[in-house]
C-alpha atoms as a PDB file:
ATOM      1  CA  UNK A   1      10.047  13.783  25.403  1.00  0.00           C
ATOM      2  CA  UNK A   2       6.268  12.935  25.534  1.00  0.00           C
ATOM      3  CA  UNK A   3       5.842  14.559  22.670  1.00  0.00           C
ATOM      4  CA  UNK A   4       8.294  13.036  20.397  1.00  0.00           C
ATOM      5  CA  UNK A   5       7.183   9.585  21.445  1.00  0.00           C
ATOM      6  CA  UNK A   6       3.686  10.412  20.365  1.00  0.00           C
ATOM      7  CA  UNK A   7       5.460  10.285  16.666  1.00  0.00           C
ATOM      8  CA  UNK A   8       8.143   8.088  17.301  1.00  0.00           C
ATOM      9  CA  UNK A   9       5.941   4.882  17.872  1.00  0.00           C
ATOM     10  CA  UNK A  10       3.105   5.383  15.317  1.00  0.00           C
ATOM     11  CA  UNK A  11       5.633   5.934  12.498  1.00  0.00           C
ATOM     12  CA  UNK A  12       7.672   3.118  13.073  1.00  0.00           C
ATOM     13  CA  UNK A  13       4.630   1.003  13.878  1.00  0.00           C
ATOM     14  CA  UNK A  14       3.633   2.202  10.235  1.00  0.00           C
ATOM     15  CA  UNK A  15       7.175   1.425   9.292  1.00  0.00           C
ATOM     16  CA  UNK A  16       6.114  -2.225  10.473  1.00  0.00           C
ATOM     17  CA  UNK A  17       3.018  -2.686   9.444  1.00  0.00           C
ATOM     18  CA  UNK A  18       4.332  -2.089   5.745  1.00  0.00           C
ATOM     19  CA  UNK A  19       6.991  -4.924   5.888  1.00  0.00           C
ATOM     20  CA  UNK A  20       3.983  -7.092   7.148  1.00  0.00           C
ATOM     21  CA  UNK A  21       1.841  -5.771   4.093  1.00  0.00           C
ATOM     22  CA  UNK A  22       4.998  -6.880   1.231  1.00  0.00           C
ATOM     23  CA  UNK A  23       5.079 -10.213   2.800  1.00  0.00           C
ATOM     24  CA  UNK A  24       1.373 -11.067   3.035  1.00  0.00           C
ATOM     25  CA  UNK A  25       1.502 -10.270  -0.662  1.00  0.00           C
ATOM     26  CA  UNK A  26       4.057 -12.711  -1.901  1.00  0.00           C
ATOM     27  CA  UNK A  27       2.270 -15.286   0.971  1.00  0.00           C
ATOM     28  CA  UNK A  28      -0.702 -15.164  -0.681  1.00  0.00           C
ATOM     29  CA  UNK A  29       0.280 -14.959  -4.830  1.00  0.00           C
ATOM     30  CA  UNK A  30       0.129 -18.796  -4.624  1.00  0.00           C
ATOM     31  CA  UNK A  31      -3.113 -19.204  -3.298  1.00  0.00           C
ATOM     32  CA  UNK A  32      -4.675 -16.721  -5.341  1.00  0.00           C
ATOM     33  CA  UNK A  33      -2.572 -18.589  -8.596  1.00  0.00           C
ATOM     34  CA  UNK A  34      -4.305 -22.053  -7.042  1.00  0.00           C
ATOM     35  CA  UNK A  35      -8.060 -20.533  -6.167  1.00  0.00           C
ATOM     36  CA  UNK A  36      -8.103 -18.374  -9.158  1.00  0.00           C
ATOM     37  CA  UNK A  37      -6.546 -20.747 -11.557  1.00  0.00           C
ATOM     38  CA  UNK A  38      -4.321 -18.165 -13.274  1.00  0.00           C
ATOM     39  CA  UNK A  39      -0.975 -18.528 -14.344  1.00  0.00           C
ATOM     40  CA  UNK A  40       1.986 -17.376 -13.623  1.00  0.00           C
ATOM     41  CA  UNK A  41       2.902 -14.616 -16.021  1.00  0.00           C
ATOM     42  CA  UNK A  42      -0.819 -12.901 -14.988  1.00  0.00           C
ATOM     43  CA  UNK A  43       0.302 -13.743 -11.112  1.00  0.00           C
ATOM     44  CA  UNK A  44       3.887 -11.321 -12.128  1.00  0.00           C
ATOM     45  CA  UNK A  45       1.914  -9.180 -13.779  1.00  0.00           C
ATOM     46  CA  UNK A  46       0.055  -8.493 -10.208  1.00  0.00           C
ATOM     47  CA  UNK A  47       3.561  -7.892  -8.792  1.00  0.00           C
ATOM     48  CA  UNK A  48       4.367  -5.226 -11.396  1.00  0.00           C
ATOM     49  CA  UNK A  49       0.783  -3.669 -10.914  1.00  0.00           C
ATOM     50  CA  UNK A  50       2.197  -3.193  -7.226  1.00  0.00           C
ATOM     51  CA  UNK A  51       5.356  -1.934  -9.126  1.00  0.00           C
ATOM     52  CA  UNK A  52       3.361   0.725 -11.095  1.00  0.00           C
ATOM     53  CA  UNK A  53       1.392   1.737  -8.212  1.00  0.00           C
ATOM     54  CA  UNK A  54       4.422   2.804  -6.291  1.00  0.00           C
ATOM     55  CA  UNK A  55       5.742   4.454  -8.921  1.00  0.00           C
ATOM     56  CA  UNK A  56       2.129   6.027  -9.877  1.00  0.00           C
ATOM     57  CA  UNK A  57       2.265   7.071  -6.026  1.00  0.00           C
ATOM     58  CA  UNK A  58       5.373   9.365  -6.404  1.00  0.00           C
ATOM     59  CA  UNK A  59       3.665  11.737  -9.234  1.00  0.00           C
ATOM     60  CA  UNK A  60       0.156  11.901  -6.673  1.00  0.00           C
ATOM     61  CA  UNK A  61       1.202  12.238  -3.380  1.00  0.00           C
ATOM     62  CA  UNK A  62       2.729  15.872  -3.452  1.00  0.00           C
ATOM     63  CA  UNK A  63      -0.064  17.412  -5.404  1.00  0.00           C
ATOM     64  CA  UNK A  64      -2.710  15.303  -3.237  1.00  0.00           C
ATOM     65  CA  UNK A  65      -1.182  16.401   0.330  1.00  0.00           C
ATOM     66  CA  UNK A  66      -0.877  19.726  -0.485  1.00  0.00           C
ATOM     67  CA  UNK A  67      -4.412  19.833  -1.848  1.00  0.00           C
ATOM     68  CA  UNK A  68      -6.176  18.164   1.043  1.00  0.00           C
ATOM     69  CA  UNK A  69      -3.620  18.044   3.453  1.00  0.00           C
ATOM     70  CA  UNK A  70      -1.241  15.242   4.784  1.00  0.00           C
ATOM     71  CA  UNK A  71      -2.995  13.877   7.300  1.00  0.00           C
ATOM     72  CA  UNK A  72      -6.267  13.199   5.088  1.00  0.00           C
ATOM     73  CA  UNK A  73      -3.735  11.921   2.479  1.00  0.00           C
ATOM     74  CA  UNK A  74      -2.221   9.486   4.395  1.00  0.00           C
ATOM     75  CA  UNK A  75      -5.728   8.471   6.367  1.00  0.00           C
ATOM     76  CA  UNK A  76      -7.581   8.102   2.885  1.00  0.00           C
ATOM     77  CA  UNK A  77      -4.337   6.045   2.031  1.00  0.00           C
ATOM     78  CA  UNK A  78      -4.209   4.240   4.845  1.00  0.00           C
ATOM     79  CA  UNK A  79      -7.803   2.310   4.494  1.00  0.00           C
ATOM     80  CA  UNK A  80      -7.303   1.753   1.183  1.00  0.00           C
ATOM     81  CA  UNK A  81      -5.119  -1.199   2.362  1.00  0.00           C
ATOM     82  CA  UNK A  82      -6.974  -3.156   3.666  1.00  0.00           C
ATOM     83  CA  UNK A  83     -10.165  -2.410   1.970  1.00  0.00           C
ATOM     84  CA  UNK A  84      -8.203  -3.711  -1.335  1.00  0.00           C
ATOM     85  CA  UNK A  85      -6.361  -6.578   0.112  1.00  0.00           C
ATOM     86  CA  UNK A  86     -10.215  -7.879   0.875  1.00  0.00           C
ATOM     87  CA  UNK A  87     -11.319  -7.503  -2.520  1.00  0.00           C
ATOM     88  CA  UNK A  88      -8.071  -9.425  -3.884  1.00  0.00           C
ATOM     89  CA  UNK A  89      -9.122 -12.045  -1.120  1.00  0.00           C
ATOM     90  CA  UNK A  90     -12.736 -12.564  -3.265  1.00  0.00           C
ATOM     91  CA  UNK A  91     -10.888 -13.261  -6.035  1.00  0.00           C
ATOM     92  CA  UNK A  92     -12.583 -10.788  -8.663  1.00  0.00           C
ATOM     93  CA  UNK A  93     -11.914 -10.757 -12.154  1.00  0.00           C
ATOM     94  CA  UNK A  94      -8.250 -10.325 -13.013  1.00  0.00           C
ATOM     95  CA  UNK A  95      -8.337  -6.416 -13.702  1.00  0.00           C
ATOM     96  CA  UNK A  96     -10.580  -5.713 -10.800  1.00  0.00           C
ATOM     97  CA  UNK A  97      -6.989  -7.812  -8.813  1.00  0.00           C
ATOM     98  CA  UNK A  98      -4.729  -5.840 -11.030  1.00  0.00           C
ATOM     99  CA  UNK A  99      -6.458  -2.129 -10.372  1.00  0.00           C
ATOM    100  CA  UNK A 100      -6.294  -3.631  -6.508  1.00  0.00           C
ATOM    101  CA  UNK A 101      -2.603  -4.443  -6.835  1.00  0.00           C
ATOM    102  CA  UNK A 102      -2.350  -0.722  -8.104  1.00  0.00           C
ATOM    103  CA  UNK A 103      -3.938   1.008  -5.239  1.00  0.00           C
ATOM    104  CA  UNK A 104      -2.076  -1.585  -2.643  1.00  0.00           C
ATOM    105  CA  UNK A 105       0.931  -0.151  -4.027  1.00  0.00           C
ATOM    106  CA  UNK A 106      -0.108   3.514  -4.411  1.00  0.00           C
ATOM    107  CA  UNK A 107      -1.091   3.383  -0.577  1.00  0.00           C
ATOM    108  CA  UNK A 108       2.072   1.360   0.974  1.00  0.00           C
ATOM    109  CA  UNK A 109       4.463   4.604  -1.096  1.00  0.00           C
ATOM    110  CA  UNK A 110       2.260   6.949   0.145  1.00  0.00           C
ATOM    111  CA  UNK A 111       2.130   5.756   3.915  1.00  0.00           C
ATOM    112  CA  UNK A 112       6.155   5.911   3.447  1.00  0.00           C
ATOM    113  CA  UNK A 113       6.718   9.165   2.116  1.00  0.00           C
ATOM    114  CA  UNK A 114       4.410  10.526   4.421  1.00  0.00           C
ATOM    115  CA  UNK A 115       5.825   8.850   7.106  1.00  0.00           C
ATOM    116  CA  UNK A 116       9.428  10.057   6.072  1.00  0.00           C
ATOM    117  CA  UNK A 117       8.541  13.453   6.563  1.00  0.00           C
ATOM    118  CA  UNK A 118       7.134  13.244  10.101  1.00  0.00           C
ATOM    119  CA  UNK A 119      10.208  11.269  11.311  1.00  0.00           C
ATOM    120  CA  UNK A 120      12.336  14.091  10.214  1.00  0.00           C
ATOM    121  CA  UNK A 121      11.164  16.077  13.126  1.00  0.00           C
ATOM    122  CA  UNK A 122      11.922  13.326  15.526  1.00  0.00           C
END
């Protein structure tokens, strides 16, 4: 029982910290529209970066874990989260936001998919 709770809480803590991740991003589009004064078809265009990442995630994660490994994948994965949610927050050009967008998205997928398959042994 020890055992499976050693899984059971960081995956759904993951499962969590996700949700928290896709709401601080539409929380902060209208700051970064006011602070960055951009408008609002390069502010949807961030949202469909996010899009593409997720998307760009399902083609890379298989051939990534089984090259390195799951774990690394979703550690290397994992810090790229936050690490690019600060450089949105200093409000770099607009493709430096857009290639962030990209990665946030990438990473979130990732962190699911690899999350999916440890619950299955719960």
């Amino acid at each position: 029982m020890k055992s499976k709770f050693r899984l059971f809480f960081p995956c759904y803590f993951s499962f969590f910290v996700n949700g928290a991740m896709v709401l601080l991003v539409g929380a902060i589009l209208p700051y970064i529209i006011e602070e960055a004064g951009i408008n609002y078809s390069v502010a949807g265009g961030f949202l469909s970066a996010f899009a593409i990442g997720n998307l760009i995630a399902s083609f890379v994660n298989p051939p990534m874990a089984s090259k390195i490994g799951r774990k690394a994948t979703i550690i290397i994965f994992s810090a790229l989260i936050p690490v690019m949610l600060f450089v949105i927050t200093l409000l770099p050009p607009v493709p430096v936001i857009y290639a962030a967008f990209v990665l946030v998205g990438m990473s979130m997928i990732i962190q699911t998919a690899s999350r999916r398959h440890l619950t299955f042994y719960i």
